[in-house]
Protein backbone atom coordinates (compact mmCIF):
# COMPACT_ATOMS: atom_id res chain seq x y z
CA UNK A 1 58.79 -53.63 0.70
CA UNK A 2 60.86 -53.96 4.02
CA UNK A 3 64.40 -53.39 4.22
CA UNK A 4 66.69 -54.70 7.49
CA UNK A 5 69.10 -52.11 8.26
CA UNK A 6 72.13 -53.90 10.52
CA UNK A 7 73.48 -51.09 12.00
CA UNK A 8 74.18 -49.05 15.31
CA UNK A 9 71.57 -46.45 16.19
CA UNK A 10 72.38 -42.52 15.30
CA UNK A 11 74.44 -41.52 17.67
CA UNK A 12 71.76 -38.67 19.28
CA UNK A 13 68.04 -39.73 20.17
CA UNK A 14 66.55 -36.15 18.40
CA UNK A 15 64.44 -38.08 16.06
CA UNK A 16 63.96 -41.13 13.77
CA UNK A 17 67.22 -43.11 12.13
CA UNK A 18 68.27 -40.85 9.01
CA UNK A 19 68.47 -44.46 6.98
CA UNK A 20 65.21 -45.26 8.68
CA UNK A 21 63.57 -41.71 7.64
CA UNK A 22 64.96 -41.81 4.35
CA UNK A 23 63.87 -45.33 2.88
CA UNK A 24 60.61 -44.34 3.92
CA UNK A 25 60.83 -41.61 1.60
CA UNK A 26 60.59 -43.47 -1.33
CA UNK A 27 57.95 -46.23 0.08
CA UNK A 28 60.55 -48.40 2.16
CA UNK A 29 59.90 -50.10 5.66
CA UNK A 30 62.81 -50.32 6.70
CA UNK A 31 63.94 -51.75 10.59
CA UNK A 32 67.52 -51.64 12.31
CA UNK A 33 68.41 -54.20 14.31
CA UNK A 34 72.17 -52.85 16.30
CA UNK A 35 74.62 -55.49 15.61
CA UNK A 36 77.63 -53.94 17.43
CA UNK A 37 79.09 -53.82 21.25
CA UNK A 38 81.88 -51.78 22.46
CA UNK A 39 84.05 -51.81 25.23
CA UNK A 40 86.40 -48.85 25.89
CA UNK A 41 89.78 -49.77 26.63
CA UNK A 42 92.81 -47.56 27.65
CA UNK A 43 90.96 -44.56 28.48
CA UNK A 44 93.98 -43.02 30.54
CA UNK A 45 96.52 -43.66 28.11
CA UNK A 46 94.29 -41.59 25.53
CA UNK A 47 93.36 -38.81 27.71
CA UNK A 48 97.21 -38.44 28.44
CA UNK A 49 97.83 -37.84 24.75
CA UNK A 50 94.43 -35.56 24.18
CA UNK A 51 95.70 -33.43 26.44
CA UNK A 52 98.80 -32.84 25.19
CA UNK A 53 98.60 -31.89 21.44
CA UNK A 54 102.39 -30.70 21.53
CA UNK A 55 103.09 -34.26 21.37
CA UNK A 56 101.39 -34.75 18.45
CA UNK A 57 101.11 -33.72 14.44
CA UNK A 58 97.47 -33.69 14.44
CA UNK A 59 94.20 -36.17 14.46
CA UNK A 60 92.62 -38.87 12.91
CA UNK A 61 89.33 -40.36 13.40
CA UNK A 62 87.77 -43.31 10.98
CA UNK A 63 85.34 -44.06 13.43
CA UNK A 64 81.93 -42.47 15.35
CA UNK A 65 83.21 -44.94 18.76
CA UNK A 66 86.64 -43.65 18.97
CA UNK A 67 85.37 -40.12 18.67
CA UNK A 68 82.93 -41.43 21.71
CA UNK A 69 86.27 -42.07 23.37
CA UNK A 70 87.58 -38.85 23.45
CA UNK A 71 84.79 -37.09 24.46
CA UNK A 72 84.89 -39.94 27.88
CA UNK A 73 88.04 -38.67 28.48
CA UNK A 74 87.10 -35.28 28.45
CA UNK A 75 84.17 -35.56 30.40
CA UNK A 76 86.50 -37.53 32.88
CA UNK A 77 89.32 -35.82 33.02
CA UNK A 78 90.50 -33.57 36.03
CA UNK A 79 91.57 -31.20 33.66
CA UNK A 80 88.19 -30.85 31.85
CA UNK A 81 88.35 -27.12 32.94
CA UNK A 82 91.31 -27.11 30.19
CA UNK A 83 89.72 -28.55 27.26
CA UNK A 84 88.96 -25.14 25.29
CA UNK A 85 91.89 -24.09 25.61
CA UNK A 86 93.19 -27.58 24.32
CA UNK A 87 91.23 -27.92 21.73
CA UNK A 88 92.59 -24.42 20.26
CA UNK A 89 95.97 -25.98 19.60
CA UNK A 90 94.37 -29.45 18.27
CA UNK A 91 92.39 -27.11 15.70
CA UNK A 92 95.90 -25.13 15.09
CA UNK A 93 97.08 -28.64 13.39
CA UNK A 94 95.05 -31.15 11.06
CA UNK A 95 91.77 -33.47 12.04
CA UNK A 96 91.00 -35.62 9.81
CA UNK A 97 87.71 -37.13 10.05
CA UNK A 98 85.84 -40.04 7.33
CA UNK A 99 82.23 -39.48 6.55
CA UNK A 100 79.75 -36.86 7.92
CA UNK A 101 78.68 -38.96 11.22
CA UNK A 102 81.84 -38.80 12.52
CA UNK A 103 82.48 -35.06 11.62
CA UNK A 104 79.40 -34.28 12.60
CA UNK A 105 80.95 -35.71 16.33
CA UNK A 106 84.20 -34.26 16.06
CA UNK A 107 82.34 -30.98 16.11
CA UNK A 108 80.76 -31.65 18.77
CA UNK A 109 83.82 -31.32 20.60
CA UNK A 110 84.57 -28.06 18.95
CA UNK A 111 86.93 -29.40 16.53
CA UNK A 112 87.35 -28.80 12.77
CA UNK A 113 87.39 -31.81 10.95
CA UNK A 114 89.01 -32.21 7.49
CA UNK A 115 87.99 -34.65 4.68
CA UNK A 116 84.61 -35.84 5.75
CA UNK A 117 84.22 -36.18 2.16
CA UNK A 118 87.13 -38.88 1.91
CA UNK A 119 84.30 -41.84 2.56
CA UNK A 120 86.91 -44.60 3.58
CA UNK A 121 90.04 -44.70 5.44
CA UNK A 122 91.95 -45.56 2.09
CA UNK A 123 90.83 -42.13 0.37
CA UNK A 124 91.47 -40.62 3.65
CA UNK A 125 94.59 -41.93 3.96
CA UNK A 126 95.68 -40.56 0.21
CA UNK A 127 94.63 -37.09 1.50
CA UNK A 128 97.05 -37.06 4.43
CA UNK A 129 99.83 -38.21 2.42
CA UNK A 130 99.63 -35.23 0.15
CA UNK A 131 98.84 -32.62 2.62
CA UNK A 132 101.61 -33.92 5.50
CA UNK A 133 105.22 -33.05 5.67
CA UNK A 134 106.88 -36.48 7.07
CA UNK A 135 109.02 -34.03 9.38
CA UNK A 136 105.53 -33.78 11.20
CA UNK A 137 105.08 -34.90 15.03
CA UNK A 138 103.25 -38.46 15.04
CA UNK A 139 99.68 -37.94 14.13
CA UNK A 140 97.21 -39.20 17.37
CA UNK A 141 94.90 -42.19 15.78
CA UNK A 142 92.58 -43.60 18.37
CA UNK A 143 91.22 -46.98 17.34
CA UNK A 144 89.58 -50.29 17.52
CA UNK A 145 90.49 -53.78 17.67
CA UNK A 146 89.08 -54.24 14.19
CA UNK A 147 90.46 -51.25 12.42
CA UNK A 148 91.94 -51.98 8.85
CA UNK A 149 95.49 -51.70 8.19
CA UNK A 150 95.65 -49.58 4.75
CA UNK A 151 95.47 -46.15 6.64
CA UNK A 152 98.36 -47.05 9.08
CA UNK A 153 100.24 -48.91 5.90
CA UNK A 154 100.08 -45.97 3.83
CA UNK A 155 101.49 -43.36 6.28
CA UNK A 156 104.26 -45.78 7.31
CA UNK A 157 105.24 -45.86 3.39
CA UNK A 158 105.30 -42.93 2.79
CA UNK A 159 107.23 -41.62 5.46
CA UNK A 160 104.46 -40.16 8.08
CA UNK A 161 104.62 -40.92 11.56
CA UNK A 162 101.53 -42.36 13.39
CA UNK A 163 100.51 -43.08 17.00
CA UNK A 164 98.02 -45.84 17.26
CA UNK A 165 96.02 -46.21 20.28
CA UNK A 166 93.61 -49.09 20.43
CA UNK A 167 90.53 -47.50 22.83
CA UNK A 168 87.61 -50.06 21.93
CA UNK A 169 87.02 -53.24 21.51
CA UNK A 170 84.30 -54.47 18.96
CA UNK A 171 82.16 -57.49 19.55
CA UNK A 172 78.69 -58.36 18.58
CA UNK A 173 75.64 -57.47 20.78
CA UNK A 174 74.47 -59.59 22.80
CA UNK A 175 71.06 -59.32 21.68
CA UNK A 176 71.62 -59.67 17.88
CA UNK A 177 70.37 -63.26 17.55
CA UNK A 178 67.02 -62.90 19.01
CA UNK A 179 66.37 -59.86 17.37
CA UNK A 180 67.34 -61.07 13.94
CA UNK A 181 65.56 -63.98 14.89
CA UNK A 182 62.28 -62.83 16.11
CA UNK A 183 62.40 -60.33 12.58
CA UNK A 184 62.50 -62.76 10.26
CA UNK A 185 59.55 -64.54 12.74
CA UNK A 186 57.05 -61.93 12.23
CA UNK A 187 58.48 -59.75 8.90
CA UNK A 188 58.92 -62.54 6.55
CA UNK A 189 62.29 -62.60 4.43
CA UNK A 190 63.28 -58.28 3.70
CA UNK A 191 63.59 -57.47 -0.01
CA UNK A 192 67.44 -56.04 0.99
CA UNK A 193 69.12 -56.27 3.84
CA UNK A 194 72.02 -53.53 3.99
CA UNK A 195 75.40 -53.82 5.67
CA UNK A 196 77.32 -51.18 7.55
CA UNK A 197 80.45 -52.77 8.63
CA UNK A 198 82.86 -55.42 7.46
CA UNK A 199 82.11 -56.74 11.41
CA UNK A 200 78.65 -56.95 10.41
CA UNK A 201 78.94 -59.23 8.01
CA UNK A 202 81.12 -61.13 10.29
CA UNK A 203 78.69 -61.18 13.18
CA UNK A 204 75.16 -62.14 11.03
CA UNK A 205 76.04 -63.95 8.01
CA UNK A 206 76.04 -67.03 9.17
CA UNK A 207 72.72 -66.46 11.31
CA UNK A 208 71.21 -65.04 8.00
CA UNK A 209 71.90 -68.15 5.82
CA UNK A 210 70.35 -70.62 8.62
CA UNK A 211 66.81 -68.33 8.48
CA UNK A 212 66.86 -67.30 4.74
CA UNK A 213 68.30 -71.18 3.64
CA UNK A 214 67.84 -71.41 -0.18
CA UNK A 215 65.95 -67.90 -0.77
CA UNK A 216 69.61 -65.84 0.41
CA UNK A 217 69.77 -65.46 -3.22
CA UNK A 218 66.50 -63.32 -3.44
CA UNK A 219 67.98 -60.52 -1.43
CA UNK A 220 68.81 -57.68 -2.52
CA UNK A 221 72.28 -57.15 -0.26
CA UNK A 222 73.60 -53.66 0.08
CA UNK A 223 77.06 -52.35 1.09
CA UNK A 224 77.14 -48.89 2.71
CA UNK A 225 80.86 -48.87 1.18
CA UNK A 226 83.15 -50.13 -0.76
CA UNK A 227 84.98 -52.21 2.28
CA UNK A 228 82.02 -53.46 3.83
CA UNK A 229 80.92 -54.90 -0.10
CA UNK A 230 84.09 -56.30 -0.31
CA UNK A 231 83.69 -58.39 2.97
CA UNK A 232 80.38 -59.66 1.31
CA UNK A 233 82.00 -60.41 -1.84
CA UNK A 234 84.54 -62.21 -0.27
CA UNK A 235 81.55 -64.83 1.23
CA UNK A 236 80.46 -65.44 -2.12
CA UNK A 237 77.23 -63.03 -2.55
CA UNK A 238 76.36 -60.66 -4.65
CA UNK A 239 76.14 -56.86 -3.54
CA UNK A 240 73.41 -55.24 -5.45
CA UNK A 241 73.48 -51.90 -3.93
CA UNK A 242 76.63 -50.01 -2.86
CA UNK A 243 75.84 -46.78 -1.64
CA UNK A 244 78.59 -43.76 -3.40
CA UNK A 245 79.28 -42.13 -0.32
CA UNK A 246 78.32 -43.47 3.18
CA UNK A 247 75.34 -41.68 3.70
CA UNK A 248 71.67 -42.34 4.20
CA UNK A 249 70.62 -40.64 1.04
CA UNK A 250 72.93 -42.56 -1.05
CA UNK A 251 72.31 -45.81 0.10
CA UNK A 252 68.62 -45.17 0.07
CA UNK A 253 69.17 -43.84 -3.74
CA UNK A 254 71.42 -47.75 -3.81
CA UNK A 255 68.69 -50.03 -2.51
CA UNK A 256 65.55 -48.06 -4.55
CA UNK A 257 67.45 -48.67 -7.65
CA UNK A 258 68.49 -52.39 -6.99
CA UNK A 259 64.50 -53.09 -5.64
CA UNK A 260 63.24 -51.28 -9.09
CA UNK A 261 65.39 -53.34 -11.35
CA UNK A 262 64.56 -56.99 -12.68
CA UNK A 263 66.87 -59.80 -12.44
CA UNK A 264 67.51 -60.03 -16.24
CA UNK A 265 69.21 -56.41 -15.86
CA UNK A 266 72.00 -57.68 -13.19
């Protein structure tokens, strides 16, 4: 059975997509079409602020692309030479991190991230509030156009000073339509088709019901959390697979036992 995975590539090219690798595991074909663009936006105002953790309580990242954005800055910066010492005092105070892609990035800039395990920005946000004194300095959040509002909500309610800074801008790739096109052209209809971003959804549902017409309702649809189900939900279908934590494994575990189940269990 195929599976179409809309979703960004792994952020390193050493080997096949983990979601890719791990549906075929258990007998899946599964094929990822990228659905995302970026555009990094106020790079200079961010590096001003990475550089200068005195400024700041500490770091959150909810996203693999803002971590991207650091790193730019970084690499740019005049005072690159710096950065280890830097990143010493960053690591001195809290970085918080959702899921393990993004960890697994933070690390890469020889930071320590906290509460990979967290899963959404909600969860996260819980976490901060009961680990943070609200006497803190602002806590550095680099962002994205798109980014949802509970984690900023919740720190403003309960006291915790934040520092936005918007450094991308998410649209859809220019590409998606042919690919998703030319897909469905030579693969057929997929038995589940898996979401990995509330923007997903936004950018190919619409695209989706022209190919699939009456037979949407025959696909399995899977959610790789509970945000990105939600903004499913919310356009009237039915998620049959959410994976429990936002990794491959789990939403491979999702989708085999959604594809193994009759309609007269759901």
């Amino acid at each position: 059975m195929n599976v179409l995975l809309l979703k960004e590539p792994r952020e390193s090219d050493s080997g096949p997509d983990p979601y890719i690798k791990e549906l075929a595991r258990h007998g899946l074909s599964a094929t990822l079409i990228p659905v995302l663009s970026f555009k990094f936006v106020s790079l200079t105002a961010l590096s001003d602020r990475v550089f200068q953790p005195e400024k700041h309580g500490g770091l959150i990242f909810t996203s693999p692309r803002a971590v991207e954005a650091v790193k730019m800055c970084i690499e740019n910066s005049a005072l690159r030479e710096e950065w280890n010492m830097v990143k010493e005092k960053w690591n001195a105070k809290s970085v918080y991190v959702v899921g393990k892609a993004t960890a697994s990035l933070v690390e890469s800039l020889g930071l320590n991230p906290q509460g990979e395990h967290t899963g959404t920005a909600d969860v996260l946000s819980r976490l901060i509030v009961e680990r943070e004194d609200p006497k803190i300095l602002p806590l550095l959040f680099p962002c994205g156009t798109l980014k949802r509002e509970v984690l900023p909500t919740t720190l403003r309610e309960n006291g915790l000073p934040l520092e936005a800074v918007t450094v991308y801008q998410t649209v859809d790739h220019p590409d998606l339509e042919i690919n998703i096109t030319h897909y469905f052209s030579k693969q057929g209809i997929p038995a589940s088709i898996a979401f990995f971003s509330p923007s997903g959804v936004k950018f190919c549902l619409e695209l989706l019901k022209r190919l699939v017409g009456p037979q949407l309702d025959q696909i399995k649809f899977a959610a790789i959390g509970p945000t990105t189900a939600d903004a499913l939900e919310a356009e009237g279908l039915r998620v049959s697979c959410l994976a429990e934590k936002p990794t491959s494994q789990h939403l491979a575990k999702s989708v085999v036992q959604a594809l193994n189940t009759g309609p007269s269990d759901w």
